[in-house]
Protein backbone atom coordinates (compact mmCIF):
# COMPACT_ATOMS: atom_id res chain seq x y z
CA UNK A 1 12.52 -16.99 3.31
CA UNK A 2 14.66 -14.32 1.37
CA UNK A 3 12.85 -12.37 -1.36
CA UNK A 4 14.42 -14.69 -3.70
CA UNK A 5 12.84 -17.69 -2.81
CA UNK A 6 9.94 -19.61 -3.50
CA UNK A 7 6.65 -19.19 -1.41
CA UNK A 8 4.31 -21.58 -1.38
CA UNK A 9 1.87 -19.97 -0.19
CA UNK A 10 2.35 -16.26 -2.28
CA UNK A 11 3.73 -17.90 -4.90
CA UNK A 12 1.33 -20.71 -5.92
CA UNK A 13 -2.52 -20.82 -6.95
CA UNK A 14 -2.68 -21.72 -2.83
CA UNK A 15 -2.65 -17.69 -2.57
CA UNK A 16 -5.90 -17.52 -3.45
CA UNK A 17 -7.20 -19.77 -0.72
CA UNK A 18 -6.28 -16.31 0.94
CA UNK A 19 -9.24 -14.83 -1.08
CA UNK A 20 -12.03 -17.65 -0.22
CA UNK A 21 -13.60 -14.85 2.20
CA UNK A 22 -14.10 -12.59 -0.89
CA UNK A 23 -16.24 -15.40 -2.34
CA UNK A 24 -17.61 -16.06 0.43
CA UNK A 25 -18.37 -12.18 0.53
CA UNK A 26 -20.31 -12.56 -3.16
CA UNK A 27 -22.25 -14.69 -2.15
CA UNK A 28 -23.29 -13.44 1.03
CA UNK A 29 -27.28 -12.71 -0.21
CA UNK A 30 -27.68 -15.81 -1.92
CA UNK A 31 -26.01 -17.89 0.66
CA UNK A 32 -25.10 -16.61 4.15
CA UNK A 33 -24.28 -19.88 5.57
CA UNK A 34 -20.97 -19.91 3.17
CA UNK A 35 -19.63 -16.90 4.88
CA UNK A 36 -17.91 -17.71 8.08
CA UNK A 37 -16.50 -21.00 6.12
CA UNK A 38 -14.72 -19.02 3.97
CA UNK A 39 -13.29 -16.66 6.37
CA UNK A 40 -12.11 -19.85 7.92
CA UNK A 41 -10.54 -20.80 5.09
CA UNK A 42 -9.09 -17.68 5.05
CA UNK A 43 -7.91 -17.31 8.36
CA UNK A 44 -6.34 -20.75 8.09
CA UNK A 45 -4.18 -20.09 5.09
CA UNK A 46 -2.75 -16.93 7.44
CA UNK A 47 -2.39 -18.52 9.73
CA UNK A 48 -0.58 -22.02 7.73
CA UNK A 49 1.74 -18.98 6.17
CA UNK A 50 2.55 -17.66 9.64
CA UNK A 51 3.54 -21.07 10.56
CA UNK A 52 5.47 -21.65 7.99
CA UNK A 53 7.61 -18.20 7.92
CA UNK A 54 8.23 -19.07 11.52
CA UNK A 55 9.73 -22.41 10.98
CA UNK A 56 11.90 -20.96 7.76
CA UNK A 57 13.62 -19.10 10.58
CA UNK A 58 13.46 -21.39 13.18
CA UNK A 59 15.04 -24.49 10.94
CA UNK A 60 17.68 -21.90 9.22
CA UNK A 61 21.29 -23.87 9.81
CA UNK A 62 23.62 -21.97 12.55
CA UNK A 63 25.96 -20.44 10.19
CA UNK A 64 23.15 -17.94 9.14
CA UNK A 65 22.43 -17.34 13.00
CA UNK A 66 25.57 -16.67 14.10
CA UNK A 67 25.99 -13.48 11.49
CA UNK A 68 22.89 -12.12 12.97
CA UNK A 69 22.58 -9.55 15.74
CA UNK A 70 18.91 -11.09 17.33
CA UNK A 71 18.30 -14.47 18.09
CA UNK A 72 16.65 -17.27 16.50
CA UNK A 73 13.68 -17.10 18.12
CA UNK A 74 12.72 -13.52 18.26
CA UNK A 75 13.51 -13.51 14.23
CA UNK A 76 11.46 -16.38 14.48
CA UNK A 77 8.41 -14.71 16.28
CA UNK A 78 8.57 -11.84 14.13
CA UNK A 79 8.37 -13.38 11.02
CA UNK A 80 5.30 -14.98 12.03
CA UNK A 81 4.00 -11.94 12.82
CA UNK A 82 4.90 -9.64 10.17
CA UNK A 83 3.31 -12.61 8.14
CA UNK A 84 0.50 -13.08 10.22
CA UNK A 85 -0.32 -8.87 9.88
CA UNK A 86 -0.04 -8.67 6.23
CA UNK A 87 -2.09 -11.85 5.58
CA UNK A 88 -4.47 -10.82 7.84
CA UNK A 89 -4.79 -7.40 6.13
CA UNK A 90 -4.01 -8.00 2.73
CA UNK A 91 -5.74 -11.60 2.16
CA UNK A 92 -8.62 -11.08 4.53
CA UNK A 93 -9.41 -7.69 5.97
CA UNK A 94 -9.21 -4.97 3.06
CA UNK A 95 -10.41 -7.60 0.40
CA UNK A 96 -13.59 -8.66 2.58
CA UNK A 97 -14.37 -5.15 3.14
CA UNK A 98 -13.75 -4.06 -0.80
CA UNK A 99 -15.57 -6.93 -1.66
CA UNK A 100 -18.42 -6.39 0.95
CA UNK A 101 -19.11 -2.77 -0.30
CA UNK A 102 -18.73 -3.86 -4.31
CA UNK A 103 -21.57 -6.24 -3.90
CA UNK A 104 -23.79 -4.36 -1.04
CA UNK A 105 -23.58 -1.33 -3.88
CA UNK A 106 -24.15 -3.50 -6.96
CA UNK A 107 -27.51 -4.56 -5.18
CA UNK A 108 -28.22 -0.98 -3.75
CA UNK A 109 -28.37 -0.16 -7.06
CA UNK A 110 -29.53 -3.24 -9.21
CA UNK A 111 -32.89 -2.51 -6.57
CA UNK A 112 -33.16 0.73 -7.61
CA UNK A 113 -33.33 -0.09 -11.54
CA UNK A 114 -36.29 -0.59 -12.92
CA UNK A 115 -37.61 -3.29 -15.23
CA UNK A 116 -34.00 -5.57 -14.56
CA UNK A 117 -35.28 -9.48 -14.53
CA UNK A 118 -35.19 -11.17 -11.72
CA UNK A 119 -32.25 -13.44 -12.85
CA UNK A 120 -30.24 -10.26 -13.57
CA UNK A 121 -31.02 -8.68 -9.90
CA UNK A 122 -30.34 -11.39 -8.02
CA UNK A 123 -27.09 -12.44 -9.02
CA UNK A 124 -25.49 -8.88 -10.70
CA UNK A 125 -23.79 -8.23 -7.54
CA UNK A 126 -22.61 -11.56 -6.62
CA UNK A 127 -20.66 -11.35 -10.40
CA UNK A 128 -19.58 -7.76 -9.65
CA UNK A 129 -18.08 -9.07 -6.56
CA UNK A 130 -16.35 -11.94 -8.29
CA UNK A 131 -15.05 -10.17 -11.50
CA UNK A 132 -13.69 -7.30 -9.32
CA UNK A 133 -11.51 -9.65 -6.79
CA UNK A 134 -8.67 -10.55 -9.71
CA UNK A 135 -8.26 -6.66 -9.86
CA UNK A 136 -8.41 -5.61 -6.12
CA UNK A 137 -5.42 -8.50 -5.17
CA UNK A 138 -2.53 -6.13 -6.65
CA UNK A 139 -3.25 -2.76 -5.50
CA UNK A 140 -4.43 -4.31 -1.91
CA UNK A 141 -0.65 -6.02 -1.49
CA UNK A 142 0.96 -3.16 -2.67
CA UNK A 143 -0.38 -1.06 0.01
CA UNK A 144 -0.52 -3.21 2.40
CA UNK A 145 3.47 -3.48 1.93
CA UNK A 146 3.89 0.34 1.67
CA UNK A 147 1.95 0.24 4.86
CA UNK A 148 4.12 -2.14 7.06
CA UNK A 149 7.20 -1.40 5.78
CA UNK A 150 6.54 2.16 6.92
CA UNK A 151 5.15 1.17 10.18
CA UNK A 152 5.94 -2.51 11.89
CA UNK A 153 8.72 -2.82 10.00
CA UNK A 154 10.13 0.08 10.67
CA UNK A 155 9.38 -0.56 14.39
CA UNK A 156 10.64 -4.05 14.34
CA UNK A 157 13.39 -3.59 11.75
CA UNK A 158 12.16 -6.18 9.50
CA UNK A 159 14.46 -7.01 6.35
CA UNK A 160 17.37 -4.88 8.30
């Protein structure tokens, strides 16, 4: 789809099915098991928006395809992955691992306090990692896009 146009999937609260592996992230110490589900989840909603940029291009009418210099299909396969690449990195990848360190340091240093109850040590850094995921989704897409279009896009003259 053009810039223009609605998203389902980046322009709904469905986005932040994209985030379920940061939850899954804070609450890694409490409860492990919810981890790889949520990077499931995660990895599913990449791959649903991958899917679904492909068949935008794929189900475009022929008027649009004739004006265009590369087929159908190989607009088709790169939408996918252009999609595919900045889901993976901006919904999964950079999140997890901002997320990951937020709450591994939280704990680092709720176990180095002293006289913190119990309560407060063993669920500080699951909250750190939750509060902090509303302000880590910006920045993250923004450089993910600087990223891409400077690289893949370039390469694979996305948008062109």
């Amino acid at each position: 789809t053009s810039d223009g146009d609605y998203n389902i999937f980046r322009d709904s609260p469905l986005r932040y099915c994209g985030y379920a592996n940061e939850v899954g992230e804070s609450f890694r110490y409490q409860y492990p098991r919810c981890v790889a589900p949520s990077y499931f989840i995660a990895f599913g909603y990449c791959l649903a928006d991958a899917a679904s940029a492909t068949y935008d291009v794929v189900s475009e009418d022929n008027e649009q395809t004739v004006k265009e210099t590369r087929s159908k299909e190989v607009r088709a396969v790169i939408a996918g992955f252009d999609t595919l690449l900045w889901q993976g990195l901006a919904s999964v990848a950079i999140p997890g691992g901002v997320i990951n360190l937020i709450v591994r340091a939280s704990r680092i240093a709720v176990t180095r306090s002293v006289g913190l109850p119990v309560l407060v040590s063993k669920w500080f850094p699951t909250a750190a990692g939750l509060f902090s995921v509303p302000f880590i989704i910006t920045p993250i897409d923004n450089c993910v896009d600087f990223a891409l279009d400077n690289s893949t896009r370039k390469m694979l003259q996305v948008n062109e």
